[in-house]
PDB file of N, CA and C in Angstrom:
ATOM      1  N   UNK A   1      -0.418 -18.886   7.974  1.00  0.00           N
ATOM      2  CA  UNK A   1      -0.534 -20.260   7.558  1.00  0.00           C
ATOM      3  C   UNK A   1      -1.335 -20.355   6.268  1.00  0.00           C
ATOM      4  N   UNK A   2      -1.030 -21.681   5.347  1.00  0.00           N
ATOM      5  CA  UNK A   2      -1.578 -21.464   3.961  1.00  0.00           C
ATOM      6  C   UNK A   2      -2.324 -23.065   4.373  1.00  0.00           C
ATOM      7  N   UNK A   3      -3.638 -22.862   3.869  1.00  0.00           N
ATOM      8  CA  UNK A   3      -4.408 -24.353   3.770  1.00  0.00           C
ATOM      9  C   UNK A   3      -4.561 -24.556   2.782  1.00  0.00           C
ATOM     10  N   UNK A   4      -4.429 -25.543   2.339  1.00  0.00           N
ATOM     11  CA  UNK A   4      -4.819 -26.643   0.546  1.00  0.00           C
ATOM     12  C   UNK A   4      -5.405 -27.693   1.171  1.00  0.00           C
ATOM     13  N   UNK A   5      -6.733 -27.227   0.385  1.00  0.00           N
ATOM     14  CA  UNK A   5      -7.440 -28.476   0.180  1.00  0.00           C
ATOM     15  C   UNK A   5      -7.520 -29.616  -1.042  1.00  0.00           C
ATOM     16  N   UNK A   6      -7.346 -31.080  -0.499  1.00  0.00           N
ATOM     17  CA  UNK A   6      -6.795 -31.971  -1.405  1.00  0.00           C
ATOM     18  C   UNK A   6      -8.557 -33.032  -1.021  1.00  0.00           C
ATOM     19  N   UNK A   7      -8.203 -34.379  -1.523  1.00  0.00           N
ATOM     20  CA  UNK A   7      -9.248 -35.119  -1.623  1.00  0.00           C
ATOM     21  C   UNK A   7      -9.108 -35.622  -0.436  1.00  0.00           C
ATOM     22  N   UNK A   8      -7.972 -35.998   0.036  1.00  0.00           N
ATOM     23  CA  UNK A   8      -7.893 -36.442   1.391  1.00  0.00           C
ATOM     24  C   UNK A   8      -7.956 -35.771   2.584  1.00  0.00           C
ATOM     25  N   UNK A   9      -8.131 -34.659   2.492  1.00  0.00           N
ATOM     26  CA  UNK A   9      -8.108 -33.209   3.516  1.00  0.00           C
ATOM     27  C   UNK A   9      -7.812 -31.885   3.390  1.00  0.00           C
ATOM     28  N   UNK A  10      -7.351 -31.634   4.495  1.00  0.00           N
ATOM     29  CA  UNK A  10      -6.300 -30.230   4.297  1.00  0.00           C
ATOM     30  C   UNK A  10      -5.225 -30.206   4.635  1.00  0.00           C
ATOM     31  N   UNK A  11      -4.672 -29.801   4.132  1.00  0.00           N
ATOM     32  CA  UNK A  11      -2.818 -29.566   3.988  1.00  0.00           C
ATOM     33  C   UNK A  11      -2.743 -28.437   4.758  1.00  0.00           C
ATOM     34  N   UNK A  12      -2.115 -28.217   5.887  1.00  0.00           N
ATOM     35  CA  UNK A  12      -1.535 -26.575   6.414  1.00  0.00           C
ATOM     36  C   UNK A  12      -0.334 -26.799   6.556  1.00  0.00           C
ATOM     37  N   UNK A  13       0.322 -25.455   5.852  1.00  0.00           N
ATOM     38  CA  UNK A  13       1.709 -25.151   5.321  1.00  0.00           C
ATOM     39  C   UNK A  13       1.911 -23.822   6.076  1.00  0.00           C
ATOM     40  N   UNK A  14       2.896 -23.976   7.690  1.00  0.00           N
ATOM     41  CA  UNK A  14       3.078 -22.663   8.030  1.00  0.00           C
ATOM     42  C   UNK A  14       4.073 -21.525   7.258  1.00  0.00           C
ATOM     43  N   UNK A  15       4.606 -20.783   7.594  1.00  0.00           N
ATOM     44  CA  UNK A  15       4.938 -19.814   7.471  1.00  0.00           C
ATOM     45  C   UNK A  15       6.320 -19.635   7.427  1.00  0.00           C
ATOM     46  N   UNK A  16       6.593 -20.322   9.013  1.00  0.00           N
ATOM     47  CA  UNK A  16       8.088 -20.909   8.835  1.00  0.00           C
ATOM     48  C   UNK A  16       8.913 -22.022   7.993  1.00  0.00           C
ATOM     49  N   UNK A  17       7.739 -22.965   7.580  1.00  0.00           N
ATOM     50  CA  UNK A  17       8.287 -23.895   6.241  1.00  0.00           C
ATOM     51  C   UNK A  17       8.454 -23.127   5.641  1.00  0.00           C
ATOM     52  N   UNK A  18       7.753 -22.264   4.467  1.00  0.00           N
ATOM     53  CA  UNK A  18       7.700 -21.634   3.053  1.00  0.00           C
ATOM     54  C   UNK A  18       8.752 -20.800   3.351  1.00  0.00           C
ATOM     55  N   UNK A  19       9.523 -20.112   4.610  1.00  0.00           N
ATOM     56  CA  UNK A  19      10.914 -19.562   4.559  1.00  0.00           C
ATOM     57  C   UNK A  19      11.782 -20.100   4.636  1.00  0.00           C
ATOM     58  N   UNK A  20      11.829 -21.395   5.318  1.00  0.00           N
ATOM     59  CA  UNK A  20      13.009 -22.460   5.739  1.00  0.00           C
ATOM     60  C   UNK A  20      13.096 -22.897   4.261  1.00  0.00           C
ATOM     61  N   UNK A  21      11.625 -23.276   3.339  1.00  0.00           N
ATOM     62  CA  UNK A  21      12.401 -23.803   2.136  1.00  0.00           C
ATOM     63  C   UNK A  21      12.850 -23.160   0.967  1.00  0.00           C
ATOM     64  N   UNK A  22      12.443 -21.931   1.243  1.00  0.00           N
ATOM     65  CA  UNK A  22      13.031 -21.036   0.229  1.00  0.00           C
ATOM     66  C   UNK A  22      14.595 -20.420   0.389  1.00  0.00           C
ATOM     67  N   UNK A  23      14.427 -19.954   1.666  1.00  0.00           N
ATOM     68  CA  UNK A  23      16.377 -19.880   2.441  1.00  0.00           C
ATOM     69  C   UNK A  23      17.154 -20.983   2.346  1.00  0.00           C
ATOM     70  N   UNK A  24      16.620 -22.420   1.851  1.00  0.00           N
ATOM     71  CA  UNK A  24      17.496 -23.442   1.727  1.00  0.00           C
ATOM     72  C   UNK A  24      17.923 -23.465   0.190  1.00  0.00           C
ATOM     73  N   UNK A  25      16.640 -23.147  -0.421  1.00  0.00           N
ATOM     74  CA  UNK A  25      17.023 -23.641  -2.332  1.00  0.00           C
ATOM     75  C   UNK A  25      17.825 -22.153  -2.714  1.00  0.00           C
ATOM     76  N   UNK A  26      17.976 -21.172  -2.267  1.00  0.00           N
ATOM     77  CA  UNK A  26      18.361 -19.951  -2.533  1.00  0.00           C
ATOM     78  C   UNK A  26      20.180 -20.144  -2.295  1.00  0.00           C
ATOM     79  N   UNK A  27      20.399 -20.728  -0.596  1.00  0.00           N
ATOM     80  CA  UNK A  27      21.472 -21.004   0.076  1.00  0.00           C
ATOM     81  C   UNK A  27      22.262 -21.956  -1.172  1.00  0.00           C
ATOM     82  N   UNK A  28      21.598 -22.707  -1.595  1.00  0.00           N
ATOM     83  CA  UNK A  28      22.685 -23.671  -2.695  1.00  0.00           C
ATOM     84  C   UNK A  28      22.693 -23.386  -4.154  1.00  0.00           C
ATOM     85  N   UNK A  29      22.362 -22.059  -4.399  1.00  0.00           N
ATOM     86  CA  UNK A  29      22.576 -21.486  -5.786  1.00  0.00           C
ATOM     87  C   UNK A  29      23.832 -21.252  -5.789  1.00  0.00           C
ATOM     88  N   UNK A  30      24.636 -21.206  -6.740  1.00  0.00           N
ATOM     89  CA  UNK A  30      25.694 -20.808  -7.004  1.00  0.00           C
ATOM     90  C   UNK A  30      25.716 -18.955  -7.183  1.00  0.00           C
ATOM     91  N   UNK A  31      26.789 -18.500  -6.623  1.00  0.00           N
ATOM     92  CA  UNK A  31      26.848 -17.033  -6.569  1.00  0.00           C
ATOM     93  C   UNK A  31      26.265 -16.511  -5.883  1.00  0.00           C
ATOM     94  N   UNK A  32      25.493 -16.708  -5.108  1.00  0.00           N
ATOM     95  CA  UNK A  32      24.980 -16.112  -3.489  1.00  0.00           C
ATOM     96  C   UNK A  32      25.674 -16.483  -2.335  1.00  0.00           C
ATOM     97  N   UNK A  33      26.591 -15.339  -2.024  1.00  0.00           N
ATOM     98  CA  UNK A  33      27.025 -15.075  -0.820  1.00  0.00           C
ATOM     99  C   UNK A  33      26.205 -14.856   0.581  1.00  0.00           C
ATOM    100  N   UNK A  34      25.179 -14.227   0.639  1.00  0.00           N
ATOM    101  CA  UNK A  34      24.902 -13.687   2.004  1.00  0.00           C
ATOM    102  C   UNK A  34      23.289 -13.658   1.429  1.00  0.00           C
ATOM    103  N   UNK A  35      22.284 -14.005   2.536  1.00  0.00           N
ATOM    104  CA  UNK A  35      21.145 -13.047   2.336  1.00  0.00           C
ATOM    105  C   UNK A  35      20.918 -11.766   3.002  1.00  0.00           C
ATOM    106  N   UNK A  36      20.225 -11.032   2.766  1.00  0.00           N
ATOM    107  CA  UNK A  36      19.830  -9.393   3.513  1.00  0.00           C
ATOM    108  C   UNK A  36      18.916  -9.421   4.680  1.00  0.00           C
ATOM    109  N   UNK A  37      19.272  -8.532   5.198  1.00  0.00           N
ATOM    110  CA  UNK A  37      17.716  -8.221   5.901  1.00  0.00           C
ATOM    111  C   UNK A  37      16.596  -7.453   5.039  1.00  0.00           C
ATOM    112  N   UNK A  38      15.406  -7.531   4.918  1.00  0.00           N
ATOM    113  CA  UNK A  38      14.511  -7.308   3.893  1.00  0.00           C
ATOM    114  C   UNK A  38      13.775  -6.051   4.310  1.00  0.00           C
ATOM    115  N   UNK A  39      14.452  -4.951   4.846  1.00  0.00           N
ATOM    116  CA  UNK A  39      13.834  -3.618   5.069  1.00  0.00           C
ATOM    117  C   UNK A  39      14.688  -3.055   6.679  1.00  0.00           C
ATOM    118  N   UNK A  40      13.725  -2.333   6.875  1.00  0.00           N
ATOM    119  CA  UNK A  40      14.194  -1.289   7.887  1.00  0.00           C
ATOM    120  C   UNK A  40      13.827  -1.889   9.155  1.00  0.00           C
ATOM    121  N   UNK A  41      12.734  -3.027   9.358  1.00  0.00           N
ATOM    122  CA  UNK A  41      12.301  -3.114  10.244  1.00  0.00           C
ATOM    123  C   UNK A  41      13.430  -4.124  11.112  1.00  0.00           C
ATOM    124  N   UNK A  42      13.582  -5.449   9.546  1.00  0.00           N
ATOM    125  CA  UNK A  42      14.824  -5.998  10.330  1.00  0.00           C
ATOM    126  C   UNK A  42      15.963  -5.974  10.238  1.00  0.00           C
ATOM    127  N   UNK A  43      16.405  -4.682   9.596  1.00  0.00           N
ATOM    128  CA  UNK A  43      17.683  -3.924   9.306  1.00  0.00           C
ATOM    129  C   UNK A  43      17.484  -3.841  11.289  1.00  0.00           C
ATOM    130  N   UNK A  44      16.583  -3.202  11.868  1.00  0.00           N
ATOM    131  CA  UNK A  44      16.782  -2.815  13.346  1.00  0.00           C
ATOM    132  C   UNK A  44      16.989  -3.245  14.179  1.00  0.00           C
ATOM    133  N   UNK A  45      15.870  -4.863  14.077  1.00  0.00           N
ATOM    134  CA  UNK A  45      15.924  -5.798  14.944  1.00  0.00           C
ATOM    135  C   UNK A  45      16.557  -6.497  14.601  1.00  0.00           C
ATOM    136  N   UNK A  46      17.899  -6.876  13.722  1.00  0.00           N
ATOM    137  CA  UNK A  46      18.870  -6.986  13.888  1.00  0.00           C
ATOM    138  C   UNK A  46      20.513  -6.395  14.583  1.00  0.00           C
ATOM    139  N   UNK A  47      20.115  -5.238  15.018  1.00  0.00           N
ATOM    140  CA  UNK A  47      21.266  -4.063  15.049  1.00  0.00           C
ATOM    141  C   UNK A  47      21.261  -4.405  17.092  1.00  0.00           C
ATOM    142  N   UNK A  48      20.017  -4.591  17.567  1.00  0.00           N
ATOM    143  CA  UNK A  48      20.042  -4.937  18.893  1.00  0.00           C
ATOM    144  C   UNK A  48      19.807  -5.721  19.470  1.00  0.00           C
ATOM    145  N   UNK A  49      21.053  -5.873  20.348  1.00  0.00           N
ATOM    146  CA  UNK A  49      21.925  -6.832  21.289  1.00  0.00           C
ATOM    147  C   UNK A  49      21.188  -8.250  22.130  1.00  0.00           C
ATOM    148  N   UNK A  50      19.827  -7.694  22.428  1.00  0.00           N
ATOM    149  CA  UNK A  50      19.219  -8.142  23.185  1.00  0.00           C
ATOM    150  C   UNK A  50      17.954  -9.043  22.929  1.00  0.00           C
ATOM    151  N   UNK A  51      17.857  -9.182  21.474  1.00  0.00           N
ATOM    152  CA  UNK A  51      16.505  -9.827  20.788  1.00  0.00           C
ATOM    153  C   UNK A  51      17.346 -10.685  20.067  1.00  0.00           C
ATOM    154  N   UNK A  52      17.224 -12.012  19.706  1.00  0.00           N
ATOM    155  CA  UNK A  52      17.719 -13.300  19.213  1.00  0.00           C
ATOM    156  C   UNK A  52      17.494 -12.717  17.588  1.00  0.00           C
ATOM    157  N   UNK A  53      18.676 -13.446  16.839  1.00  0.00           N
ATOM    158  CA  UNK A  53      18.630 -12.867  15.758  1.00  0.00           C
ATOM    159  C   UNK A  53      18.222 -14.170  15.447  1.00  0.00           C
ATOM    160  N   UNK A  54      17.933 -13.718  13.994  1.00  0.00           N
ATOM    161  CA  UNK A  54      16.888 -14.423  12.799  1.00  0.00           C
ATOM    162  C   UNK A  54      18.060 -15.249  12.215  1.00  0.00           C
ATOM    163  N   UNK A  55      17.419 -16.605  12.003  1.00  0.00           N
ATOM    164  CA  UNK A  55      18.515 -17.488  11.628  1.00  0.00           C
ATOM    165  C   UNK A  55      19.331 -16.885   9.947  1.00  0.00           C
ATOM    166  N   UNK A  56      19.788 -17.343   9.855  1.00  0.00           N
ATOM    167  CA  UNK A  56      20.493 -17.591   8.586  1.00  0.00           C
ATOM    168  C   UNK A  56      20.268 -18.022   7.320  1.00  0.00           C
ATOM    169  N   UNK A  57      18.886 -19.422   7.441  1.00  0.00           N
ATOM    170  CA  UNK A  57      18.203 -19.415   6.459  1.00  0.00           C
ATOM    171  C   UNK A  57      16.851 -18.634   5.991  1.00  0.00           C
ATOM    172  N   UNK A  58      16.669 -18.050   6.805  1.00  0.00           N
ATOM    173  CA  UNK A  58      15.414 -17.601   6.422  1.00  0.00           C
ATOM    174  C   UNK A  58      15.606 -15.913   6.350  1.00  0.00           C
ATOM    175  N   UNK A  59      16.715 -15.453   6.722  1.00  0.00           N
ATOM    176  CA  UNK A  59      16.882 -13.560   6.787  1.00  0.00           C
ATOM    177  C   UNK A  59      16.995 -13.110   4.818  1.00  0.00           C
ATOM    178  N   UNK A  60      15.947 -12.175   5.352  1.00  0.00           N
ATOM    179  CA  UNK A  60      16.135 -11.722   3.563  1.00  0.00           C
ATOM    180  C   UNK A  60      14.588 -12.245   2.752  1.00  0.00           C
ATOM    181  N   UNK A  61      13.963 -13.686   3.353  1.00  0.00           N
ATOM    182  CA  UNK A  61      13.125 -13.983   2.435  1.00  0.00           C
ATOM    183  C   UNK A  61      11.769 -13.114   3.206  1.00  0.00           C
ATOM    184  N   UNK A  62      10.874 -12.727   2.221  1.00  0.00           N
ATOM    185  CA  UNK A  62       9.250 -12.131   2.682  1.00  0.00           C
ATOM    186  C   UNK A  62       8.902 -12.798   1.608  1.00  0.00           C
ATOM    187  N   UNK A  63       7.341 -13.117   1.834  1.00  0.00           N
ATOM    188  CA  UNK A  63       5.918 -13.579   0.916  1.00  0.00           C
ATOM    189  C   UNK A  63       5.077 -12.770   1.167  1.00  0.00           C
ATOM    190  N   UNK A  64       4.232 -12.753   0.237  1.00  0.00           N
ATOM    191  CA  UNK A  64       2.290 -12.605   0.247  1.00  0.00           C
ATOM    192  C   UNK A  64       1.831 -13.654  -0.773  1.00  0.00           C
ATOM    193  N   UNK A  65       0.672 -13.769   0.067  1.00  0.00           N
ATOM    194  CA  UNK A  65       0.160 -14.704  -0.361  1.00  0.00           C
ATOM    195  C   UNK A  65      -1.143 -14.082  -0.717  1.00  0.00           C
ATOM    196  N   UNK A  66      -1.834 -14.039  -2.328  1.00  0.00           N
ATOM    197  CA  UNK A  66      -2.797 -13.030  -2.788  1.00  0.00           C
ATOM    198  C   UNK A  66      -3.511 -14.103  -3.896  1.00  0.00           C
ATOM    199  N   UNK A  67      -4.937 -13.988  -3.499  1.00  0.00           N
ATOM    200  CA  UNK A  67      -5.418 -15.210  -4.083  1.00  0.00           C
ATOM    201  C   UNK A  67      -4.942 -16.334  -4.588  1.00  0.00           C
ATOM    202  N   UNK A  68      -4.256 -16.752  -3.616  1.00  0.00           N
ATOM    203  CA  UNK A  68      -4.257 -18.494  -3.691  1.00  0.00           C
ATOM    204  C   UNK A  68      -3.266 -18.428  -4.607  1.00  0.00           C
ATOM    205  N   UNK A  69      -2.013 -17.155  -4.619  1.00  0.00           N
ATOM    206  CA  UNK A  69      -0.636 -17.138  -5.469  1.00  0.00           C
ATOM    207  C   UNK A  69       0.097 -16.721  -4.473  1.00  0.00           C
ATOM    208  N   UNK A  70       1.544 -17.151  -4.674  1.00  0.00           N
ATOM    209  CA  UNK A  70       2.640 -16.499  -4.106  1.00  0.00           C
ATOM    210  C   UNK A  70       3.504 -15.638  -4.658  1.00  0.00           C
ATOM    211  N   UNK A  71       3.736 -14.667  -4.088  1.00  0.00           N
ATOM    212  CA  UNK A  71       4.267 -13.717  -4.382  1.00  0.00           C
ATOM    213  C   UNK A  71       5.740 -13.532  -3.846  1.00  0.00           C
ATOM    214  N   UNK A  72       6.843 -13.751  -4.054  1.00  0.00           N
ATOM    215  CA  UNK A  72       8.042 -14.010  -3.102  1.00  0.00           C
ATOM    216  C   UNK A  72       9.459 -12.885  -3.129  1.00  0.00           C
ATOM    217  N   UNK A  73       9.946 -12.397  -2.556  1.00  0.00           N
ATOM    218  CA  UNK A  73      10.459 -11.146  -2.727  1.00  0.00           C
ATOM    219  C   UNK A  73      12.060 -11.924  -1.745  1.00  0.00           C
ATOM    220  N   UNK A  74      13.185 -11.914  -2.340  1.00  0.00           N
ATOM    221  CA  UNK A  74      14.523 -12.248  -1.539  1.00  0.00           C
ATOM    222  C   UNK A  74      15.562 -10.789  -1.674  1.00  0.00           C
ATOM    223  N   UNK A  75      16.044 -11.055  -0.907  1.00  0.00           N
ATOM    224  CA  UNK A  75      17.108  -9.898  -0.495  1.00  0.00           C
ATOM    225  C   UNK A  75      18.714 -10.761  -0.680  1.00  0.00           C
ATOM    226  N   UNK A  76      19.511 -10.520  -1.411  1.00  0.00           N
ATOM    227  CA  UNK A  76      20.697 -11.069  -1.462  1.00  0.00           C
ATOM    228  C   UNK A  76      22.090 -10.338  -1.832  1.00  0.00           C
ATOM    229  N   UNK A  77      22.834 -11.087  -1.556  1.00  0.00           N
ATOM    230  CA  UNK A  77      24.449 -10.462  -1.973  1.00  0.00           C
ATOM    231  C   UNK A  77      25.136 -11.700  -3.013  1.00  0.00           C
ATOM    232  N   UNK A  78      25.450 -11.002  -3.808  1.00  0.00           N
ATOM    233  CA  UNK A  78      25.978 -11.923  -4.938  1.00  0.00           C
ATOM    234  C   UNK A  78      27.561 -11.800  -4.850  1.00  0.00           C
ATOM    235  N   UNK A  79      28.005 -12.897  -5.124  1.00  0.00           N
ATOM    236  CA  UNK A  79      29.933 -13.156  -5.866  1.00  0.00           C
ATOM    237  C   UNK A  79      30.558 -12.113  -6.814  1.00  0.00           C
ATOM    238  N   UNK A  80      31.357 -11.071  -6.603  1.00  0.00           N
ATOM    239  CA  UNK A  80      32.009 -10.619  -7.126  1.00  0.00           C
ATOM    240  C   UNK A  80      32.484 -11.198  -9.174  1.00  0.00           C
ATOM    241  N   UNK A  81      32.170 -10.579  -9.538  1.00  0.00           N
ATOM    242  CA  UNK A  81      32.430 -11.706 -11.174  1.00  0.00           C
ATOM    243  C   UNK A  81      31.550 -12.618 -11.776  1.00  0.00           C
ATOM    244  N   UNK A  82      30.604 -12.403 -11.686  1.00  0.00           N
ATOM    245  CA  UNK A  82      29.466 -13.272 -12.115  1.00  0.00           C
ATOM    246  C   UNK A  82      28.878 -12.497 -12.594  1.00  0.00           C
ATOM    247  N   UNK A  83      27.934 -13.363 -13.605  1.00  0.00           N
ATOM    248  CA  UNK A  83      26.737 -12.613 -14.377  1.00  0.00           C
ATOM    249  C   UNK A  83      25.352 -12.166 -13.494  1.00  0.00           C
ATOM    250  N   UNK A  84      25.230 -11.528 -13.044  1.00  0.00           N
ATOM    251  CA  UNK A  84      24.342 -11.151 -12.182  1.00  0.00           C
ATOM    252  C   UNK A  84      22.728 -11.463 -12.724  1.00  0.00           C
ATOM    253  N   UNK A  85      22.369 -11.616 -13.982  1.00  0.00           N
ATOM    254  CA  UNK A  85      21.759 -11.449 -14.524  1.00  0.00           C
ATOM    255  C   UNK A  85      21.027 -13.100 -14.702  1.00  0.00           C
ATOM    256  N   UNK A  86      21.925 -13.676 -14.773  1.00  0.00           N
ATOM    257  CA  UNK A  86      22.116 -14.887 -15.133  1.00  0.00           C
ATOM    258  C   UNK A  86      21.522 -16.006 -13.609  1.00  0.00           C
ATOM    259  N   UNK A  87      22.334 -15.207 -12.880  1.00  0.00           N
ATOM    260  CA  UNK A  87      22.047 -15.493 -11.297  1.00  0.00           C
ATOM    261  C   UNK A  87      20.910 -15.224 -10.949  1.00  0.00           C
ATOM    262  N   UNK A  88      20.324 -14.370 -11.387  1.00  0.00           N
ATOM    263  CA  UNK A  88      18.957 -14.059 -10.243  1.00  0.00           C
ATOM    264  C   UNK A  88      18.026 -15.084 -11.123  1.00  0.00           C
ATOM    265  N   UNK A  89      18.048 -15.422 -12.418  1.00  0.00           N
ATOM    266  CA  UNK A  89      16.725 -15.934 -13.388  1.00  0.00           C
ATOM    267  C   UNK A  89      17.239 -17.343 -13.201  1.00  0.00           C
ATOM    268  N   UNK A  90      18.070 -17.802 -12.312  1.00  0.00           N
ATOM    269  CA  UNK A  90      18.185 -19.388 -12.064  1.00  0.00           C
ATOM    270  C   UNK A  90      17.827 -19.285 -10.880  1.00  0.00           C
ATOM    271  N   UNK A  91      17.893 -18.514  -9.635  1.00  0.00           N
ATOM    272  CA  UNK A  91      17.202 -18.618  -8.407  1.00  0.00           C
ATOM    273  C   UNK A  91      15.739 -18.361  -8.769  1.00  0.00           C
ATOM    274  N   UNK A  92      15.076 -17.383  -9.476  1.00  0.00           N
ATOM    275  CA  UNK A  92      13.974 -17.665  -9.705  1.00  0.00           C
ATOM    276  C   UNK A  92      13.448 -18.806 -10.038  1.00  0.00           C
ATOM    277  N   UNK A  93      14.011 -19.491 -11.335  1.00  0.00           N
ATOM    278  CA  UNK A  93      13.556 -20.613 -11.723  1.00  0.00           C
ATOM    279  C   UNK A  93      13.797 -21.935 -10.648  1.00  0.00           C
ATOM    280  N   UNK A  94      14.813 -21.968  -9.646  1.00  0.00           N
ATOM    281  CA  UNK A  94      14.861 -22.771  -8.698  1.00  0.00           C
ATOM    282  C   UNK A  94      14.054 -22.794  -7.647  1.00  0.00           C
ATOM    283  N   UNK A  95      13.441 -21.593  -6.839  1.00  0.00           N
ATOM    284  CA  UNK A  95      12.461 -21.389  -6.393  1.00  0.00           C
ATOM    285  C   UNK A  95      10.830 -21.576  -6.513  1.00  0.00           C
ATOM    286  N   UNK A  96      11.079 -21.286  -7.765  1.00  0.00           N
ATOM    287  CA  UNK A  96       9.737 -21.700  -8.600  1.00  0.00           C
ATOM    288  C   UNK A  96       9.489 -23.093  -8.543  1.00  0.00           C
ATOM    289  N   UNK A  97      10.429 -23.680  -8.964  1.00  0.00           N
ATOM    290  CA  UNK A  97      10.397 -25.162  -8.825  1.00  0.00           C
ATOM    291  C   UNK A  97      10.333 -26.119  -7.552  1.00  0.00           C
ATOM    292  N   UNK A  98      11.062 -25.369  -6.361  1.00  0.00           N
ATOM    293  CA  UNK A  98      10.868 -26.251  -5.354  1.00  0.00           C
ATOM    294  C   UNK A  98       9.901 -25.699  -4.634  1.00  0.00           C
ATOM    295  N   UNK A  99       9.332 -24.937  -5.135  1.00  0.00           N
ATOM    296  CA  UNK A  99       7.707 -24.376  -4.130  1.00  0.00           C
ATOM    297  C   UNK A  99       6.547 -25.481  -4.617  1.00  0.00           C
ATOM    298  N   UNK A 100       6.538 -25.322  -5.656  1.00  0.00           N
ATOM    299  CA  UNK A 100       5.851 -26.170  -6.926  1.00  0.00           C
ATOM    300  C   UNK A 100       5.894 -27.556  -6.647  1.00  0.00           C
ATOM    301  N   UNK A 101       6.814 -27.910  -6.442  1.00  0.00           N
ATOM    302  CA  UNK A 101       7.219 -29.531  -6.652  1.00  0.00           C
ATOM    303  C   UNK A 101       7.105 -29.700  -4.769  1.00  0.00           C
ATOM    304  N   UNK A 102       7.316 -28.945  -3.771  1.00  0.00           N
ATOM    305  CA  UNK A 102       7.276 -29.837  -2.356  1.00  0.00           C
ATOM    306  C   UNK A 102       6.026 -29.429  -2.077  1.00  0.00           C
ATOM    307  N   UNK A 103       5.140 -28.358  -2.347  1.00  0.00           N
ATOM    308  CA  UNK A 103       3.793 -28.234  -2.064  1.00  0.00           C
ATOM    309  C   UNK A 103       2.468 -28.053  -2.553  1.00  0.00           C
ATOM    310  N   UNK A 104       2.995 -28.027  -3.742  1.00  0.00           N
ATOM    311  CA  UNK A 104       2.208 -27.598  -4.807  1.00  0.00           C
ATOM    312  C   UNK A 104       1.262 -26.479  -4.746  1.00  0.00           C
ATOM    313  N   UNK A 105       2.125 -25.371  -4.581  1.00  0.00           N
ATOM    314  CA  UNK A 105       1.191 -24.230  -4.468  1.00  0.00           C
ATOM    315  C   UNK A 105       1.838 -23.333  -5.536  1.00  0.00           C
ATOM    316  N   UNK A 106       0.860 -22.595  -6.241  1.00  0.00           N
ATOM    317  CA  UNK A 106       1.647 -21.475  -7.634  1.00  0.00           C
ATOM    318  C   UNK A 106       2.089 -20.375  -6.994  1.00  0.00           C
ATOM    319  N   UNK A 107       3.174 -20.388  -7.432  1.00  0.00           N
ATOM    320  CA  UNK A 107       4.382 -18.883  -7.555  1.00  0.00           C
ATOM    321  C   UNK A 107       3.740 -18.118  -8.638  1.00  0.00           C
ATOM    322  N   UNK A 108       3.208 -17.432  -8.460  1.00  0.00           N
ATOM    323  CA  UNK A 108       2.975 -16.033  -9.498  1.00  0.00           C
ATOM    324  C   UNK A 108       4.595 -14.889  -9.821  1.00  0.00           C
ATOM    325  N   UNK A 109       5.175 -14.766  -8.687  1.00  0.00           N
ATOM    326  CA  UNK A 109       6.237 -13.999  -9.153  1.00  0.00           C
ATOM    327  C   UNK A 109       7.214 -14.427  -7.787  1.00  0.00           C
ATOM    328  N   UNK A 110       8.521 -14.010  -8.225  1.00  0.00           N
ATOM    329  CA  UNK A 110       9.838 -14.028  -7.220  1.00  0.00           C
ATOM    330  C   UNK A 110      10.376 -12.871  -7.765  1.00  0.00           C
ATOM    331  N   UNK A 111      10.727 -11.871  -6.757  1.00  0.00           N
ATOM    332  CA  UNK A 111      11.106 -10.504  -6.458  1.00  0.00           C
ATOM    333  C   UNK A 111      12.426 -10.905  -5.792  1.00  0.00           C
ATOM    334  N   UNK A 112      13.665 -10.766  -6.812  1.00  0.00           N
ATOM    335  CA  UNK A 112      15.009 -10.556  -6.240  1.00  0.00           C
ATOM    336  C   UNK A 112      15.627  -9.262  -6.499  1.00  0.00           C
ATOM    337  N   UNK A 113      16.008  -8.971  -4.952  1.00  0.00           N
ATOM    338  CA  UNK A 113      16.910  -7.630  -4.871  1.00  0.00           C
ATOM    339  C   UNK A 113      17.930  -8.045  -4.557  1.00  0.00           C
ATOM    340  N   UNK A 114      18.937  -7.371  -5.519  1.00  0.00           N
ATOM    341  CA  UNK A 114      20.390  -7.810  -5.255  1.00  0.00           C
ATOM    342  C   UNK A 114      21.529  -6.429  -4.709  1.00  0.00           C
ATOM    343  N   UNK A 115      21.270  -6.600  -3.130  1.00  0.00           N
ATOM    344  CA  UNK A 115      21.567  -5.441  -2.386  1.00  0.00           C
ATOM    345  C   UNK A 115      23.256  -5.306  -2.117  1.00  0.00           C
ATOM    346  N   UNK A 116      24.069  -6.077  -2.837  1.00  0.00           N
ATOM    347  CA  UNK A 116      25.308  -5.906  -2.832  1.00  0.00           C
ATOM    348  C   UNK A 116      26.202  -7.134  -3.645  1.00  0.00           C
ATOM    349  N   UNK A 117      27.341  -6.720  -3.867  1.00  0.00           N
ATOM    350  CA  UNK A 117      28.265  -7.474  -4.200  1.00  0.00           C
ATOM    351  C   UNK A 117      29.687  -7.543  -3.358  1.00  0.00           C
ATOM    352  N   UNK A 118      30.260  -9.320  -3.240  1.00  0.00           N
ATOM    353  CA  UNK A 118      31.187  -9.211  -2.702  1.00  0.00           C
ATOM    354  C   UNK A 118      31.909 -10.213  -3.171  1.00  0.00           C
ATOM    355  N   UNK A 119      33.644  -9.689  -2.664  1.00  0.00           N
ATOM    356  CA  UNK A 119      34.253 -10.469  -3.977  1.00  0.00           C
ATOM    357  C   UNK A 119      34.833 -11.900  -2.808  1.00  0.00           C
TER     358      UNK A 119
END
């Protein structure tokens, strides 16, 4: 959980917001097909049968949060024919912006891996 303190109190911003809203502004970029699983761990706990899988908006996104910055790292599959290049520095900049603008907390960096293409 992230606390901001404002004049009127404190703000707590869990964990599951800052993925729900980042898997949402990511989900309506143009040229992102799929998100990833973001390593080995939930490459696994995805693979078995018996543990509820991780929704849809939120698979692929990780944070740290390192002095009072965010640090944001996505896992994705991009559209076959597109500028790839072009794509990842508008999800950055879209991310950046709706972190910024719904909570006002600073993005220091967004870490996109673009773990496949599909047409």
């Amino acid at each position: 959980m992230v606390t901001k303190r404002t004049h009127l109190g404190n703000i707590v911003v869990t964990k599951q917001f800052f993925s729900e809203l980042i898997g949402r502004t990511i989900i309506s970029c143009f040229g992102v097909v799929d998100m990833n699983a973001d390593g080995a761990k939930q490459n696994l706990l995805e693979s078995l049968p018996f543990l509820p899988k991780k929704t849809q908006i939120d698979k692929g996104v990780s944070f740290k949060i390192i002095n009072d910055k965010l640090y944001i790292e996505l896992h994705i599959t991009v559209m076959y024919g597109i500028n790839v290049a072009s794509v990842v520095k508008s999800i950055q900049h879209k991310i950046k912006f709706a972190v910024e603008d719904e909570i006002d907390f600073p993005v220091e960096r967004v870490n996109i891996y673009v773990d496949g293409i599909k047409s």
